[in-house]
PDB file of N, CA and C in Angstrom:
ATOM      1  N   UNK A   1     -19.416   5.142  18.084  1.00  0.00           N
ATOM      2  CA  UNK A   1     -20.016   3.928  18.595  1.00  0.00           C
ATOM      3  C   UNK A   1     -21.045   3.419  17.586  1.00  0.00           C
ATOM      4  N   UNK A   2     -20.779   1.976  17.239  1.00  0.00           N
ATOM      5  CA  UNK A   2     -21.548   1.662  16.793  1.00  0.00           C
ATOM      6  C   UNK A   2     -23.310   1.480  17.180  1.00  0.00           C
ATOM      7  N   UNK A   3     -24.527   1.698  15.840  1.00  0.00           N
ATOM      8  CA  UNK A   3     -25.745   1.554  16.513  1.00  0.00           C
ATOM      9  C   UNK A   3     -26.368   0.549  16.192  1.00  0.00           C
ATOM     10  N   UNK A   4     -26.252   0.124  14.658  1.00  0.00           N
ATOM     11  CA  UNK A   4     -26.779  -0.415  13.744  1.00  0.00           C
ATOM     12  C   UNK A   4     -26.276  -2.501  14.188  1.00  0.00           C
ATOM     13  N   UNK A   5     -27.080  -3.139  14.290  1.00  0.00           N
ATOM     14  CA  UNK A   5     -26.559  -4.406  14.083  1.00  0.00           C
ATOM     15  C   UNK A   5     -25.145  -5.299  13.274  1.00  0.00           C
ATOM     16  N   UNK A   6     -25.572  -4.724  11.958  1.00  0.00           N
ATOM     17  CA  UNK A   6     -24.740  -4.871  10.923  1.00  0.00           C
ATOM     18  C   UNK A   6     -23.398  -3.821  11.588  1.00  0.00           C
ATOM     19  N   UNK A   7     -23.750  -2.860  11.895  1.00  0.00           N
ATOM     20  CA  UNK A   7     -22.190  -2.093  11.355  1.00  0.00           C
ATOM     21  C   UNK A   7     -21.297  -2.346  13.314  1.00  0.00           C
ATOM     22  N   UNK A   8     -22.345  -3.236  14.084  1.00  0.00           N
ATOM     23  CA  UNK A   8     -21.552  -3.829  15.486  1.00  0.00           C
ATOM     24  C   UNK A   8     -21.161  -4.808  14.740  1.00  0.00           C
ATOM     25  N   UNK A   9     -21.253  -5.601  13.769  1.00  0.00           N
ATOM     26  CA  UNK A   9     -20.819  -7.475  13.135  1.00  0.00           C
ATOM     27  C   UNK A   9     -19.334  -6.849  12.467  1.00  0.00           C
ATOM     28  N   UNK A  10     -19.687  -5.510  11.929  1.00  0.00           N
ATOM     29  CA  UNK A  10     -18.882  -5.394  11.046  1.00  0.00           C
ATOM     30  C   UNK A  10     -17.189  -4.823  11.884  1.00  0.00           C
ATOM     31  N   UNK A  11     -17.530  -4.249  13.256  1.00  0.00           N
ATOM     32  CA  UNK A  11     -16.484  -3.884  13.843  1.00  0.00           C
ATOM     33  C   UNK A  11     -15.995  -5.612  14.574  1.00  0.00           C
ATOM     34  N   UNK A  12     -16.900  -6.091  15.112  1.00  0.00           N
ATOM     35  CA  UNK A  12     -16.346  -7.987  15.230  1.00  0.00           C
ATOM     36  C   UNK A  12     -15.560  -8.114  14.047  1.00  0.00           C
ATOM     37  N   UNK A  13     -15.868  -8.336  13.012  1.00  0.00           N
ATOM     38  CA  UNK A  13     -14.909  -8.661  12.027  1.00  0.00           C
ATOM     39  C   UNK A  13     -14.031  -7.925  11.636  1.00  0.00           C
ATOM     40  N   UNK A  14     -13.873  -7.113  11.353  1.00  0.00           N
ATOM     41  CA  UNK A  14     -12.603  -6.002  10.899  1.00  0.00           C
ATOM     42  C   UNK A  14     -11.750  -6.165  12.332  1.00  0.00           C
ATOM     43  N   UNK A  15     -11.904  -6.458  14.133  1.00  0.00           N
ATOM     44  CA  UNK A  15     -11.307  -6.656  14.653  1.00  0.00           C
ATOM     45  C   UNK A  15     -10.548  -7.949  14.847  1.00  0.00           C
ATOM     46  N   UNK A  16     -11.254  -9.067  14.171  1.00  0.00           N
ATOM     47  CA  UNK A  16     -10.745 -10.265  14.298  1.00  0.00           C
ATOM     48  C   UNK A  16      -9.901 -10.663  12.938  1.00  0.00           C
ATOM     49  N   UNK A  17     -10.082  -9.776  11.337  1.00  0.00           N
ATOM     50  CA  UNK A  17      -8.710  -9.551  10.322  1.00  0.00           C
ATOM     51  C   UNK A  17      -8.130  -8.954  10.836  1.00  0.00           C
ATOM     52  N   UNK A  18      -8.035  -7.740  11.788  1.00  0.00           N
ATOM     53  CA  UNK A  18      -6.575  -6.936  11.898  1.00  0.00           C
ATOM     54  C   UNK A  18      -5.702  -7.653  12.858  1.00  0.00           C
ATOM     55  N   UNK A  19      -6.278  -8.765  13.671  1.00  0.00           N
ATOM     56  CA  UNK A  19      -5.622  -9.717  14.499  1.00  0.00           C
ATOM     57  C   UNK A  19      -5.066 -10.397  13.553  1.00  0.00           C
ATOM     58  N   UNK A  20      -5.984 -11.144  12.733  1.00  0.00           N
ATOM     59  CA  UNK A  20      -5.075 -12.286  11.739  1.00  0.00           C
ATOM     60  C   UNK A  20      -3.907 -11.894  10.889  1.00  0.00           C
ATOM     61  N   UNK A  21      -4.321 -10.432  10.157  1.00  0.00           N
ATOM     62  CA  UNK A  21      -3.235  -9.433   9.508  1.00  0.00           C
ATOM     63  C   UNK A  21      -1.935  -9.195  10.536  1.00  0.00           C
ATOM     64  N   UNK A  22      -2.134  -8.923  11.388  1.00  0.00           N
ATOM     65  CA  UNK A  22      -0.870  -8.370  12.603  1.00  0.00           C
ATOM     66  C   UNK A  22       0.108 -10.098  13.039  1.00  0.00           C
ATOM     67  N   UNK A  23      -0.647 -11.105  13.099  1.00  0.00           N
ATOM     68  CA  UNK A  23      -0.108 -12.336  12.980  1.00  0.00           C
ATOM     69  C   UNK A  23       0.962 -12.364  11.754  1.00  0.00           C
ATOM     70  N   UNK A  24       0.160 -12.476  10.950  1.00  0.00           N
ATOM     71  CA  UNK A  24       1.304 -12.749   9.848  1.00  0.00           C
ATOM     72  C   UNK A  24       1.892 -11.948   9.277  1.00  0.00           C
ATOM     73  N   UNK A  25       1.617 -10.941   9.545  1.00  0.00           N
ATOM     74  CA  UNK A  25       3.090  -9.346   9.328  1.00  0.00           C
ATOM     75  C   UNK A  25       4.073  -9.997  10.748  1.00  0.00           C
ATOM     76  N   UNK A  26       3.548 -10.319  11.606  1.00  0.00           N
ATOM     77  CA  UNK A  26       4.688 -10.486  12.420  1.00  0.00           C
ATOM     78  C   UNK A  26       5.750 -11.838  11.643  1.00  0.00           C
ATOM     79  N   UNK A  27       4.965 -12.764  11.656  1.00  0.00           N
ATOM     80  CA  UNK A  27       5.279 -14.159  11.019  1.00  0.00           C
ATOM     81  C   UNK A  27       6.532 -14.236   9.883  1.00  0.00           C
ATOM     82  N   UNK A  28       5.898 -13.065   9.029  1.00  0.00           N
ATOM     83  CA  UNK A  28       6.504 -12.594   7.932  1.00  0.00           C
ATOM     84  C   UNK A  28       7.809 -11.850   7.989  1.00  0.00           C
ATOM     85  N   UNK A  29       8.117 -10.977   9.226  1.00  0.00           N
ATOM     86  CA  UNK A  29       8.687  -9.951   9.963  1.00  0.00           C
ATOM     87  C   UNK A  29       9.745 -11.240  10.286  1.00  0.00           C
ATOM     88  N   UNK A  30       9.711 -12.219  11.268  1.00  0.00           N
ATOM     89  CA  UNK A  30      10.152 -13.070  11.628  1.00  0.00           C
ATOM     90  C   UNK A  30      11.336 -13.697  10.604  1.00  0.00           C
ATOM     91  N   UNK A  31      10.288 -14.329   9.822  1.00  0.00           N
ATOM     92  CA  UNK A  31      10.781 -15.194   8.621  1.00  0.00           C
ATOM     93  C   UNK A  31      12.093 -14.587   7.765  1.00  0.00           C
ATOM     94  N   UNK A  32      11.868 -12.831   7.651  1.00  0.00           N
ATOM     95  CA  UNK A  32      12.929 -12.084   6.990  1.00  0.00           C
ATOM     96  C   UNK A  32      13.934 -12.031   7.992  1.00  0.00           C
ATOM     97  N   UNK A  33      13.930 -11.599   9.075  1.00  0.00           N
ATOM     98  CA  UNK A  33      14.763 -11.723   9.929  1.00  0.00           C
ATOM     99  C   UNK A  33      15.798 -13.240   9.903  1.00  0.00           C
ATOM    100  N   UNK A  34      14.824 -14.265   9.862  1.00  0.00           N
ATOM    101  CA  UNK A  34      15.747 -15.313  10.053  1.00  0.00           C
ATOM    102  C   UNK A  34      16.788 -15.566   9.271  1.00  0.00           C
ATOM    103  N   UNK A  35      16.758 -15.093   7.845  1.00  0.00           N
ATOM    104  CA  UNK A  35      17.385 -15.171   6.409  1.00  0.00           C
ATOM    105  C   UNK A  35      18.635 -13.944   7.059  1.00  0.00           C
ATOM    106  N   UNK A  36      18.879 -13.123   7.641  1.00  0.00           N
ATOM    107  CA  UNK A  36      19.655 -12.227   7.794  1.00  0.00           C
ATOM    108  C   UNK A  36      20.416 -13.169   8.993  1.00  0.00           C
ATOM    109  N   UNK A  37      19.876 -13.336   9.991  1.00  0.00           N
ATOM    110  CA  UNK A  37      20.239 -14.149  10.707  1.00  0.00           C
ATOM    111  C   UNK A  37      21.394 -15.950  11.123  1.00  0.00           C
ATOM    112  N   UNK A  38      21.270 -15.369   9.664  1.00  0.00           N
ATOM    113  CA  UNK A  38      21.612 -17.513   9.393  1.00  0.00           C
ATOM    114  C   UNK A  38      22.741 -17.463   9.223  1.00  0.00           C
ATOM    115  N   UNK A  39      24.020 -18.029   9.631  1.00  0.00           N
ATOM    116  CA  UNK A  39      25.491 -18.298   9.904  1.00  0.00           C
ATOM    117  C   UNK A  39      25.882 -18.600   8.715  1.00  0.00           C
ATOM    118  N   UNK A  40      25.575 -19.601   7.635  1.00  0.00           N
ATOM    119  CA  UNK A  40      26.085 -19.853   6.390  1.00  0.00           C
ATOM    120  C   UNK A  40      25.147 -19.864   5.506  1.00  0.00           C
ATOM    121  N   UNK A  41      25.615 -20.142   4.442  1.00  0.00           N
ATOM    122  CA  UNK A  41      24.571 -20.085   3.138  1.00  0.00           C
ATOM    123  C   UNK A  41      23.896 -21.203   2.884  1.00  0.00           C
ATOM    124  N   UNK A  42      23.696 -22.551   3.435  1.00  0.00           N
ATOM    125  CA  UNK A  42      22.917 -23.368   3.363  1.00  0.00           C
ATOM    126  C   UNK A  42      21.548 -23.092   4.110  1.00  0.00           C
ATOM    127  N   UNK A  43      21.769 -22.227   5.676  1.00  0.00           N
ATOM    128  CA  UNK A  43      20.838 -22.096   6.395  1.00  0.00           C
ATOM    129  C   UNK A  43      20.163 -20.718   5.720  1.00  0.00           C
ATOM    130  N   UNK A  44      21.397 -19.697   5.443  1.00  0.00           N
ATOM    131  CA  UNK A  44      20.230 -18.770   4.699  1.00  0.00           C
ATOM    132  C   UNK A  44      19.009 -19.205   3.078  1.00  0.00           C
ATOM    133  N   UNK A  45      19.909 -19.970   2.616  1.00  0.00           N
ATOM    134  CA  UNK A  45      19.125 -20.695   1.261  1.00  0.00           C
ATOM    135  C   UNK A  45      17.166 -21.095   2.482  1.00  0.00           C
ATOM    136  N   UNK A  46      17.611 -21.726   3.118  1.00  0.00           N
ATOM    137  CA  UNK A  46      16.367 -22.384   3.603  1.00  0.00           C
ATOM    138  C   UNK A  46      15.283 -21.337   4.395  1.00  0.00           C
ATOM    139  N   UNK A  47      16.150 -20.761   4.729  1.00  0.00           N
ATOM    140  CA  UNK A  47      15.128 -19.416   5.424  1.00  0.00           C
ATOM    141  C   UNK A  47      14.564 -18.357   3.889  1.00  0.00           C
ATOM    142  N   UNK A  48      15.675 -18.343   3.019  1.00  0.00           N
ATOM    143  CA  UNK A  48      15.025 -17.606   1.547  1.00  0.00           C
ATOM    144  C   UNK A  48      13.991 -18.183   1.300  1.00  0.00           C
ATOM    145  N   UNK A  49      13.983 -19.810   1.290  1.00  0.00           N
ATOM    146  CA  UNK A  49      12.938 -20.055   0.733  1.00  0.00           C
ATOM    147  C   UNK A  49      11.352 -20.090   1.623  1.00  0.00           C
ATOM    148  N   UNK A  50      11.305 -20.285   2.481  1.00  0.00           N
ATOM    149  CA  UNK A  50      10.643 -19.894   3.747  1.00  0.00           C
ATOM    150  C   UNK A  50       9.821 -18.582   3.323  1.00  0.00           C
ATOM    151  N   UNK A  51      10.996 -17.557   3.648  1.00  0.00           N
ATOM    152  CA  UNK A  51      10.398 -16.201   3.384  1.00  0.00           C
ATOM    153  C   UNK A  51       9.799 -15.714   2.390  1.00  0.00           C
ATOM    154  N   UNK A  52      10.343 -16.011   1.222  1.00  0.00           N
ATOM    155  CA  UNK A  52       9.846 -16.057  -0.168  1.00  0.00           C
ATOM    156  C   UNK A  52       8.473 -16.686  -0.397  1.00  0.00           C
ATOM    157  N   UNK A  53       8.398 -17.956   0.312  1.00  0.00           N
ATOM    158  CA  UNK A  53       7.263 -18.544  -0.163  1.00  0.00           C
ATOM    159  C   UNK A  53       5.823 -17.853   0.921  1.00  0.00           C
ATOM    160  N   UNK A  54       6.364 -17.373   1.994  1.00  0.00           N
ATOM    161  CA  UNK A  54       5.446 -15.942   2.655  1.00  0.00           C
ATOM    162  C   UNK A  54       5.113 -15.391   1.884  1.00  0.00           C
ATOM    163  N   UNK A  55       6.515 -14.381   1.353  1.00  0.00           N
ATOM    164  CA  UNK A  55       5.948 -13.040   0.572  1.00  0.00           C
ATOM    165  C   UNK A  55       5.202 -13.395  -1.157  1.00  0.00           C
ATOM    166  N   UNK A  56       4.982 -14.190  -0.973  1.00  0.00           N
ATOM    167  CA  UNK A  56       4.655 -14.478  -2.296  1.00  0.00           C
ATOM    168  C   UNK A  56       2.885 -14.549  -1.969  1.00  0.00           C
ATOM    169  N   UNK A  57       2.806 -15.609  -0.754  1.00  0.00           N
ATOM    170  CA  UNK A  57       1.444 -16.262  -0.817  1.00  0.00           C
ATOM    171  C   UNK A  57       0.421 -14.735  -0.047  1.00  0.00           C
ATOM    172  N   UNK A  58       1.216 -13.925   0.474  1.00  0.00           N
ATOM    173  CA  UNK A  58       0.582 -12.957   1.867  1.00  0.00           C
ATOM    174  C   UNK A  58       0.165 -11.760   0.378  1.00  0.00           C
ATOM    175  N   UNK A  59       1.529 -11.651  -0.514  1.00  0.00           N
ATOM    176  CA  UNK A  59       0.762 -10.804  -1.817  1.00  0.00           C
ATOM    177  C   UNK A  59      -0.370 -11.189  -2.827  1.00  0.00           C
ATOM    178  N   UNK A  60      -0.125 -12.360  -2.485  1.00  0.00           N
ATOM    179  CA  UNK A  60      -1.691 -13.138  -3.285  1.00  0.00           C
ATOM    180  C   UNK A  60      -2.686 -12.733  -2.279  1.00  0.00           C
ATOM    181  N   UNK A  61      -2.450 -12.668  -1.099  1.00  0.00           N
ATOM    182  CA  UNK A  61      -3.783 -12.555  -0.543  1.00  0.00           C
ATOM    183  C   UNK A  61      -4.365 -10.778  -0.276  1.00  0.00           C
ATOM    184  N   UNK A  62      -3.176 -10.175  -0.877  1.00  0.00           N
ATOM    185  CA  UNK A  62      -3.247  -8.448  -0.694  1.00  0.00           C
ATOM    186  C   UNK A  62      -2.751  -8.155   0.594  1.00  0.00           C
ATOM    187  N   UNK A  63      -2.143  -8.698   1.589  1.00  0.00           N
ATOM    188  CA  UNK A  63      -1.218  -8.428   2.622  1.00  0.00           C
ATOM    189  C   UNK A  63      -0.260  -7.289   1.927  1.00  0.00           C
ATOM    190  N   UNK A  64       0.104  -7.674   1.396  1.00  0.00           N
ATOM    191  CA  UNK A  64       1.754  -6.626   1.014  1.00  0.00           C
ATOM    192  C   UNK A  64       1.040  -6.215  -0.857  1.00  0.00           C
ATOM    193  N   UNK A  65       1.853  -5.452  -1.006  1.00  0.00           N
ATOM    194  CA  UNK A  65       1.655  -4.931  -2.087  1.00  0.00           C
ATOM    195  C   UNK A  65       2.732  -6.119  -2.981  1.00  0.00           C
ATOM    196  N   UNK A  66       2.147  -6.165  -4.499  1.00  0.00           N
ATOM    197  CA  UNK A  66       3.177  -7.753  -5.040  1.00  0.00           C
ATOM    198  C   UNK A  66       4.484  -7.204  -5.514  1.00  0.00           C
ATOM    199  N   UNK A  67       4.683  -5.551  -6.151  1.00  0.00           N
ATOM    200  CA  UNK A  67       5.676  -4.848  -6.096  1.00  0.00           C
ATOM    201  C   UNK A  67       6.928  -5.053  -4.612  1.00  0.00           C
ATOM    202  N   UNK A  68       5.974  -4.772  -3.903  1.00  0.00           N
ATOM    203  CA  UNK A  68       6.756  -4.468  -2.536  1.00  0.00           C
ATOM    204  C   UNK A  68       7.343  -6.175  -2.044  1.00  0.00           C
ATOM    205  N   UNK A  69       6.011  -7.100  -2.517  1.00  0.00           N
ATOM    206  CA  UNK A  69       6.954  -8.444  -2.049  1.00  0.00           C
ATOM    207  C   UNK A  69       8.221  -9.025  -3.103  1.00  0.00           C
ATOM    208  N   UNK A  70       8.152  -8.533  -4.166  1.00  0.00           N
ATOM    209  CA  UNK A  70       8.904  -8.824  -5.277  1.00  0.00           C
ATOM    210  C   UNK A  70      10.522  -8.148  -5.022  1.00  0.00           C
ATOM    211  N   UNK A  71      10.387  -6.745  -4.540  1.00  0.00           N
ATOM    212  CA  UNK A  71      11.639  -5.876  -4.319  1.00  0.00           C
ATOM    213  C   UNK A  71      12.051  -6.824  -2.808  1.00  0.00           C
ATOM    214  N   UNK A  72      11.510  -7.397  -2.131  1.00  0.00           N
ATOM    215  CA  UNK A  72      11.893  -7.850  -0.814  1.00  0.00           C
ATOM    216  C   UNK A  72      12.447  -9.346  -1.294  1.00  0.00           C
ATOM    217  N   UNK A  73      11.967  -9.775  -2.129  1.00  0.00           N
ATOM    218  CA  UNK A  73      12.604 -11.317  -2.081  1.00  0.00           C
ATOM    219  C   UNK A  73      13.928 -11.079  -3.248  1.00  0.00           C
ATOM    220  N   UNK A  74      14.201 -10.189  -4.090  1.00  0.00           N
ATOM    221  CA  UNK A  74      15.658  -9.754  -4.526  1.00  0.00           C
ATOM    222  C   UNK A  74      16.679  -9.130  -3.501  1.00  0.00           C
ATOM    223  N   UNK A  75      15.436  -8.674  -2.711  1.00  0.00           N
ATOM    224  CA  UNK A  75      16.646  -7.857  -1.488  1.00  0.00           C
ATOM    225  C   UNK A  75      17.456  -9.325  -0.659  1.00  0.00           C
ATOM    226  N   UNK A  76      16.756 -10.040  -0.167  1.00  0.00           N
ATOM    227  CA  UNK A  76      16.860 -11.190   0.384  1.00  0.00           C
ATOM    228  C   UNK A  76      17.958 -12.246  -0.479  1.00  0.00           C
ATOM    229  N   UNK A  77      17.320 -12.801  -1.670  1.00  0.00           N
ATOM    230  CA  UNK A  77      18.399 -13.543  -2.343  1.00  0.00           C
ATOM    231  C   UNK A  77      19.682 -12.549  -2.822  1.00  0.00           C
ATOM    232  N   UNK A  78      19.923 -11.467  -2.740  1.00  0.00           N
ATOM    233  CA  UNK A  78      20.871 -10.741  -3.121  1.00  0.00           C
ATOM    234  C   UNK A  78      21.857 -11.004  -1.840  1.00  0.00           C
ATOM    235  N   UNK A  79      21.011 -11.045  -0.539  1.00  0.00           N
ATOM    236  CA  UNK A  79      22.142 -11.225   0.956  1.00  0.00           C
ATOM    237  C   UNK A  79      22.211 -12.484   1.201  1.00  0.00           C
ATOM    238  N   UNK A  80      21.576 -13.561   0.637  1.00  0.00           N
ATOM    239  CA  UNK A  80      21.580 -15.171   0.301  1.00  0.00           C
ATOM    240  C   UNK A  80      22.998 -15.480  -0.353  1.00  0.00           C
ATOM    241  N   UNK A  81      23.046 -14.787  -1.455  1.00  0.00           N
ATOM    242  CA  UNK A  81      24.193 -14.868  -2.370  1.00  0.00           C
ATOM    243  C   UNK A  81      25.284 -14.174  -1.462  1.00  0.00           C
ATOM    244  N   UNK A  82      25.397 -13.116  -0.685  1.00  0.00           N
ATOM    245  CA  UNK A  82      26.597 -13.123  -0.105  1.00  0.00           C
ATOM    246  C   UNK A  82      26.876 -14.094   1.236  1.00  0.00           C
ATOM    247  N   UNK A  83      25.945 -14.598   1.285  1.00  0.00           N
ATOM    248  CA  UNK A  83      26.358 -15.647   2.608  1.00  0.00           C
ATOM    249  C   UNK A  83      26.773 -17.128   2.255  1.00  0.00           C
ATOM    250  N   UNK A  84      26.920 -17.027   0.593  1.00  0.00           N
ATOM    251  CA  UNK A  84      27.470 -18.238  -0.042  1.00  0.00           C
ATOM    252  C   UNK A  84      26.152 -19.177  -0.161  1.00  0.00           C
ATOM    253  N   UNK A  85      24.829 -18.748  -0.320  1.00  0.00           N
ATOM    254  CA  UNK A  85      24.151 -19.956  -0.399  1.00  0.00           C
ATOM    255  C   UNK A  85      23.980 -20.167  -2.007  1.00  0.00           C
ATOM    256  N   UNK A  86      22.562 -20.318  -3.058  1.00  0.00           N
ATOM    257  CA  UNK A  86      22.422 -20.447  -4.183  1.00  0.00           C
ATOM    258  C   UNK A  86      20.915 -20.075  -4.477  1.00  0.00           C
ATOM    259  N   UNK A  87      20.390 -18.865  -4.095  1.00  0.00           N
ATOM    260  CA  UNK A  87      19.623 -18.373  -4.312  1.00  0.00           C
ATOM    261  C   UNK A  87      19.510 -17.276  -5.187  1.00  0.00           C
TER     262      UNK A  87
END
């Protein structure tokens, strides 16, 4: 339990990033899904780019590791390309 002023502000905040963090891991979670999801390759092209432009901006912000978003958006345009889109 917190005693100190500061270190009660500091559990407020670290509870109100792990809300914003858990948002957009879901968001993100979502977004990949939809790209697997998509009937032809025009709709997966548009969800790649979607997702991509997530994993790109969430590793700028230190969400994901930029390794880990980099191996995810080849994983993605690699199943883009078999659904006939041009990614």
């Amino acid at each position: 339990m917190a005693n100190s002023k500061s270190a009660k502000k500091r559990i407020r905040q670290n509870r109100r990033r792990q809300e914003r963090n858990r948002n957009q891991r879901s968001r993100l979670k979502t977004a990949i899904k939809d790209v697997g999801a998509a009937e032809d390759g025009e709709a997966a092209e548009q969800a790649f780019r979607r997702a991509s432009s997530l994993l790109d901006r969430f590793s700028r912000r230190g969400l994901l590791h930029r390794n880990k978003a980099a191996r995810k958006k080849a994983q993605l345009a690699k199943l883009v390309q078999e659904k006939g889109g041009d990614a």
